[in-house]
N, C-alpha and C. Protein backbone atom coordinates (compact mmCIF):
# COMPACT_ATOMS: atom_id res chain seq x y z
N UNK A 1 0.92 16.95 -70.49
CA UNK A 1 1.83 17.69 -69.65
C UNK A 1 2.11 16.85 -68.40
N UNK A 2 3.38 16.41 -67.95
CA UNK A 2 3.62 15.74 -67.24
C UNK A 2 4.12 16.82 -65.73
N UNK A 3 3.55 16.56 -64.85
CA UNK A 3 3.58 17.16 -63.41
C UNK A 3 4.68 16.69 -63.01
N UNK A 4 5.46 17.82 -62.46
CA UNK A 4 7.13 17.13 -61.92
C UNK A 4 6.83 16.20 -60.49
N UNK A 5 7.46 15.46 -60.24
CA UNK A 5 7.09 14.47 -58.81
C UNK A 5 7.20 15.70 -57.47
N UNK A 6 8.00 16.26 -57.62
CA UNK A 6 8.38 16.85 -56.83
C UNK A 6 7.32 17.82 -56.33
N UNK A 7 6.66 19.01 -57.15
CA UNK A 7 5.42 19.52 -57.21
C UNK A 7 4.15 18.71 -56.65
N UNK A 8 3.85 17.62 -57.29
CA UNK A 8 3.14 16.56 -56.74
C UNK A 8 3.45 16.07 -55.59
N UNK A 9 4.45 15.95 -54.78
CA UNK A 9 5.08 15.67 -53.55
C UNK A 9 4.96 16.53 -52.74
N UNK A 10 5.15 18.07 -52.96
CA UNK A 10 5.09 19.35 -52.03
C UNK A 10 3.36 19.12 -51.70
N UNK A 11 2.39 19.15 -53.19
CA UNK A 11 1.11 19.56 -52.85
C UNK A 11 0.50 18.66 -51.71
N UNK A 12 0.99 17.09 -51.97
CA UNK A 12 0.44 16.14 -51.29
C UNK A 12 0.76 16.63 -49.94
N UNK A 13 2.04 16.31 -49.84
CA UNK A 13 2.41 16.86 -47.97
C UNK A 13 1.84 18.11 -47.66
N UNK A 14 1.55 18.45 -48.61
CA UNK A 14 0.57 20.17 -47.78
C UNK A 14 -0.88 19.91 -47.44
N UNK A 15 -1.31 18.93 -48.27
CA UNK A 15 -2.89 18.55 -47.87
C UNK A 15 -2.98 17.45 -46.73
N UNK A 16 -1.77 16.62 -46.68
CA UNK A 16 -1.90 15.67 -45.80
C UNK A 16 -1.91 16.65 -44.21
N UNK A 17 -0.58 17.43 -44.56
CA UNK A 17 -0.19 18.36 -42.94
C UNK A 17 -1.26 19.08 -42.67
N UNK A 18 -2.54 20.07 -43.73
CA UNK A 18 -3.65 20.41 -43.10
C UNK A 18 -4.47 19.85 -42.62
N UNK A 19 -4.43 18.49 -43.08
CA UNK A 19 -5.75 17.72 -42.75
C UNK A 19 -5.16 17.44 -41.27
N UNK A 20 -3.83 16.88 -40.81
CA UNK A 20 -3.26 16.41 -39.80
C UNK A 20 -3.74 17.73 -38.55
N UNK A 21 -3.07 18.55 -38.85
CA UNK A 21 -3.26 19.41 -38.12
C UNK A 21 -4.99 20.10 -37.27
N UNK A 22 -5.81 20.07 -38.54
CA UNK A 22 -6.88 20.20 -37.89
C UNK A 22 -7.55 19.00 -36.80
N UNK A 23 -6.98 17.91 -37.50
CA UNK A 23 -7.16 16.71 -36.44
C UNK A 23 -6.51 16.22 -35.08
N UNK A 24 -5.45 17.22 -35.04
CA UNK A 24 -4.53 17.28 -34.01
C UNK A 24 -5.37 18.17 -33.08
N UNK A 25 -5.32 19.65 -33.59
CA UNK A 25 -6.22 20.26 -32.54
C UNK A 25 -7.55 19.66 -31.82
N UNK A 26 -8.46 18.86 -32.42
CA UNK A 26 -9.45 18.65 -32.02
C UNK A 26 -9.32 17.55 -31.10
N UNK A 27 -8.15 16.72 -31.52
CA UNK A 27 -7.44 15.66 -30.24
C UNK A 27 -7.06 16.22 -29.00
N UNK A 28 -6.54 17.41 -29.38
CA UNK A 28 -5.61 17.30 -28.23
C UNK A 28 -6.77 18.59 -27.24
N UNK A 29 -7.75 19.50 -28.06
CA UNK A 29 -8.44 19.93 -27.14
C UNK A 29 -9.34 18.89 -26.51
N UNK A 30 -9.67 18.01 -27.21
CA UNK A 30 -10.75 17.15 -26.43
C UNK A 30 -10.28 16.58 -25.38
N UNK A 31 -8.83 15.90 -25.50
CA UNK A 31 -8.21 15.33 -24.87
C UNK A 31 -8.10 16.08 -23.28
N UNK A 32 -7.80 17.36 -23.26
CA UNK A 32 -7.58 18.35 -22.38
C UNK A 32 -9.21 18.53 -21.68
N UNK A 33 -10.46 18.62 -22.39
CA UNK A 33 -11.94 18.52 -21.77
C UNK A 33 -11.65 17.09 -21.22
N UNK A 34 -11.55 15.74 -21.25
CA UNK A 34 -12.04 14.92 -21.26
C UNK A 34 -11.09 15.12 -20.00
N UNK A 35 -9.91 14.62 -19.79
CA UNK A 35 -9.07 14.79 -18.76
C UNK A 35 -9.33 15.93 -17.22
N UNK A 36 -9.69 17.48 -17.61
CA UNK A 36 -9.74 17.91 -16.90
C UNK A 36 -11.30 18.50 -16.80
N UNK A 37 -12.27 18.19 -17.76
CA UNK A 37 -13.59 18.77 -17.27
C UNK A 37 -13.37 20.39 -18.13
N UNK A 38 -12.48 20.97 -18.34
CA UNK A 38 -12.71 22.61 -18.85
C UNK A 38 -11.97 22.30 -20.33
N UNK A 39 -12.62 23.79 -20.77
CA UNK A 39 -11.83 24.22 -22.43
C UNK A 39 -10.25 24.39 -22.00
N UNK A 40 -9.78 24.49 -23.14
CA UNK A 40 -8.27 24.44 -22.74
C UNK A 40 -8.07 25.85 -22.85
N UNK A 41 -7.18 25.99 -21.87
CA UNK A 41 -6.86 27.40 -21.31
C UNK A 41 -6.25 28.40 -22.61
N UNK A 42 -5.93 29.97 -22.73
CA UNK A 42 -5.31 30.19 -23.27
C UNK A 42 -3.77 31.03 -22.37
N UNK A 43 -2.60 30.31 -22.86
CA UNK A 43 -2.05 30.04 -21.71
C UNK A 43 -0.95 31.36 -21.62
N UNK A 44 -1.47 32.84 -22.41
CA UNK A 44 -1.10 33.75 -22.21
C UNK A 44 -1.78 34.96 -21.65
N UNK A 45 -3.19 34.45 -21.11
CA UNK A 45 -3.66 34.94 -20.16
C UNK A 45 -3.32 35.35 -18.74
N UNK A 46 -3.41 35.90 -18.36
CA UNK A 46 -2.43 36.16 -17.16
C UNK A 46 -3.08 35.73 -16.00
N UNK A 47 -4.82 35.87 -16.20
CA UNK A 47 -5.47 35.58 -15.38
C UNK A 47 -6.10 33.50 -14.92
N UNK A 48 -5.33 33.06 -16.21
CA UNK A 48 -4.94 31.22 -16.05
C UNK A 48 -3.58 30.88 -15.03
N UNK A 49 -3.65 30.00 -14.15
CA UNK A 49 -2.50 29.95 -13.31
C UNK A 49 -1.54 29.53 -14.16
N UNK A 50 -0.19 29.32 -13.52
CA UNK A 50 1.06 29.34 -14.38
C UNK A 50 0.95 27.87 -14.86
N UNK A 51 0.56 27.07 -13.89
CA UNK A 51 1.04 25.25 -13.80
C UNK A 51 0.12 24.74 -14.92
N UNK A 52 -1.17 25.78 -14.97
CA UNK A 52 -2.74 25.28 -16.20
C UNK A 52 -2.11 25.51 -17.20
N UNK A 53 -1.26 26.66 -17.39
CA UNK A 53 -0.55 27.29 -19.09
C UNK A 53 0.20 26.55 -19.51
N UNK A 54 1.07 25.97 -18.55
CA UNK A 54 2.41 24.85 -18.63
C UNK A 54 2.02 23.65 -19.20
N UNK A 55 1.17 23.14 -18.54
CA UNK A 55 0.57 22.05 -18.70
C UNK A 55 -0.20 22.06 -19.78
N UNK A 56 -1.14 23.16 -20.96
CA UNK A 56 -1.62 22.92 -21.68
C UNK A 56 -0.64 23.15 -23.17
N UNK A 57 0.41 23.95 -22.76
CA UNK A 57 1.95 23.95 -23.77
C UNK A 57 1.92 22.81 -24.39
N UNK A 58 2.48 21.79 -22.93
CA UNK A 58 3.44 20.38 -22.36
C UNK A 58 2.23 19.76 -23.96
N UNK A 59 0.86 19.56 -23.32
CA UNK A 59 -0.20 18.96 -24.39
C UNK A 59 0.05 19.21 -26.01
N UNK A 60 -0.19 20.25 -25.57
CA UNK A 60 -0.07 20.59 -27.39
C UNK A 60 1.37 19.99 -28.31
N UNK A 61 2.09 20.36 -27.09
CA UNK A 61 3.60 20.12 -28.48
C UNK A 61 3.72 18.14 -27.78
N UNK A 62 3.06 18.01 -26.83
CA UNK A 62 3.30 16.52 -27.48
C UNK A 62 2.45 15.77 -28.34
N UNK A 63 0.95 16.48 -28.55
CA UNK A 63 -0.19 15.96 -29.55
C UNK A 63 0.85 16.46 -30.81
N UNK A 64 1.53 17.48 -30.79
CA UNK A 64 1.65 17.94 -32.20
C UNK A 64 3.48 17.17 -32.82
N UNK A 65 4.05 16.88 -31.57
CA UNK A 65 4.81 15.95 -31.93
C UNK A 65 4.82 14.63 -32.37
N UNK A 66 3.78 13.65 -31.69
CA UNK A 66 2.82 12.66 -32.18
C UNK A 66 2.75 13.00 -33.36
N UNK A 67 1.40 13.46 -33.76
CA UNK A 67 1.50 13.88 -35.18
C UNK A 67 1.86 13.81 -35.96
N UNK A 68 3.08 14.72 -35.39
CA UNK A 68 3.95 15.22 -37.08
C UNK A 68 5.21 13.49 -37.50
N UNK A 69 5.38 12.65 -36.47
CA UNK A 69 5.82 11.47 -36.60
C UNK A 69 4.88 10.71 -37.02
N UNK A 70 3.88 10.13 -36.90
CA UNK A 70 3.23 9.14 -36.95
C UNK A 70 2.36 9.90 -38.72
N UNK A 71 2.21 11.22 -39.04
CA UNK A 71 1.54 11.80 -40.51
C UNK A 71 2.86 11.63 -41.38
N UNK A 72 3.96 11.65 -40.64
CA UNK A 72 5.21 11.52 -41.60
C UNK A 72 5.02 10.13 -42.18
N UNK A 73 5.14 9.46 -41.34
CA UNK A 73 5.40 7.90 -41.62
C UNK A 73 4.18 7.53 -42.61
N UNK A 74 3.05 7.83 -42.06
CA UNK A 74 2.51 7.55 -42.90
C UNK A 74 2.23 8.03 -44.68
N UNK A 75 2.51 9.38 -44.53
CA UNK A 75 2.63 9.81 -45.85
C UNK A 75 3.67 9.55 -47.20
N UNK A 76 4.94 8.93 -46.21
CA UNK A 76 5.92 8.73 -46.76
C UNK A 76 5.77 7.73 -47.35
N UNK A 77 5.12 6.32 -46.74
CA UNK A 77 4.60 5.46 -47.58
C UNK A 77 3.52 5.38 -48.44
N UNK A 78 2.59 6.07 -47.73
CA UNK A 78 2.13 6.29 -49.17
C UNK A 78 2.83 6.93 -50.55
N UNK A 79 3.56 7.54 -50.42
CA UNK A 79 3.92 8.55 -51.48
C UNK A 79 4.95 7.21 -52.00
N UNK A 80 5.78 6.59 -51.61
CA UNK A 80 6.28 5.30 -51.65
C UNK A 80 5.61 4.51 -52.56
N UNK A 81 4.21 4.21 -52.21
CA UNK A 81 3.74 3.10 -53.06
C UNK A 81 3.05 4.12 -54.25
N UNK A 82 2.75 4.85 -54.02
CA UNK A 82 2.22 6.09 -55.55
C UNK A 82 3.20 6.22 -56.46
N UNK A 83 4.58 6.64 -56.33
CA UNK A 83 5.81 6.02 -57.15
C UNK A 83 6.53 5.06 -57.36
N UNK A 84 5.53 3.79 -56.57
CA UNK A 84 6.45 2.77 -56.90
C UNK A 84 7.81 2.29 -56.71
N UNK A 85 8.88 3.15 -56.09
CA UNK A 85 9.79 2.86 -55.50
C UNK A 85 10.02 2.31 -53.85
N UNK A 86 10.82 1.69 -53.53
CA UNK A 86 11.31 1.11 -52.40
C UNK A 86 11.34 2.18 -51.33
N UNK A 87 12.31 2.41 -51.94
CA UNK A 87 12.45 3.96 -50.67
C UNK A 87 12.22 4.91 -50.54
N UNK A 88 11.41 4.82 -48.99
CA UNK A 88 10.35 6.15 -48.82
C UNK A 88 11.73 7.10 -49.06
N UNK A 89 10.42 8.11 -48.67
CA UNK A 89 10.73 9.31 -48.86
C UNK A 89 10.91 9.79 -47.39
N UNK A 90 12.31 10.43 -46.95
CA UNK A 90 12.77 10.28 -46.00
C UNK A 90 11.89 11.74 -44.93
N UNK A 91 11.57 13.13 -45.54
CA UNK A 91 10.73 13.54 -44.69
C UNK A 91 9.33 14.10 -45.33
N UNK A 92 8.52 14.82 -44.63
CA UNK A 92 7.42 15.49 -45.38
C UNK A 92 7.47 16.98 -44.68
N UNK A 93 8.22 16.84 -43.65
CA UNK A 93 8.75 18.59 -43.33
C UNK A 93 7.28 19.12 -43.15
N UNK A 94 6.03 17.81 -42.24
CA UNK A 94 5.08 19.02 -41.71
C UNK A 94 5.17 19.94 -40.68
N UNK A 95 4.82 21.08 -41.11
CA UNK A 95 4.97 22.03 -39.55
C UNK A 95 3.79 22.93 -39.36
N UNK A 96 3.24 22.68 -37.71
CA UNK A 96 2.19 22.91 -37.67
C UNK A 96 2.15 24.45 -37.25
């Protein structure tokens, strides 16, 4: 029974984007301890100032923008050299 590429393509980018993702969080909270000394806020608390909530947003969606560029690229080539063709595969549509 031959597995359609495509199926094989969805599953891969779904294991690559979980794995990404859990590795994102743990970046970007550490990143936030290491930088400021505390856990990272939760920034719909009312009782966190406005500029701490802002600022730990600003973090996240740029760890998770990182990410999702640099897990693309890489997955795409891989998936590239697993089929043997030239041209990647233009996205992997992770979303965290």
């Amino acid at each position: 029974m031959d597995i359609p590429q495509k199926m094989v393509w969805n599953l891969y980018s779904t294991a690559v984007g979980i794995a990404a993702a859990a590795v994102t969080k743990k970046v970007v909270d550490g990143a936030w301890e290491f930088v400021t000394g505390e856990e990272p806020p939760h920034p719909n608390d009312p009782t966190v100032p406005t500029g701490q909530a802002v600022a730990w947003v600003v973090a996240v969606a740029v760890g998770v923008g990182l990410s999702q560029v640099l897990i693309n690229r890489f997955a795409a080539k891989r998936w590239s050299a697993y089929i043997g063709e030239d041209q990647l595969a233009r996205a992997v549509n992770l979303r965290f």
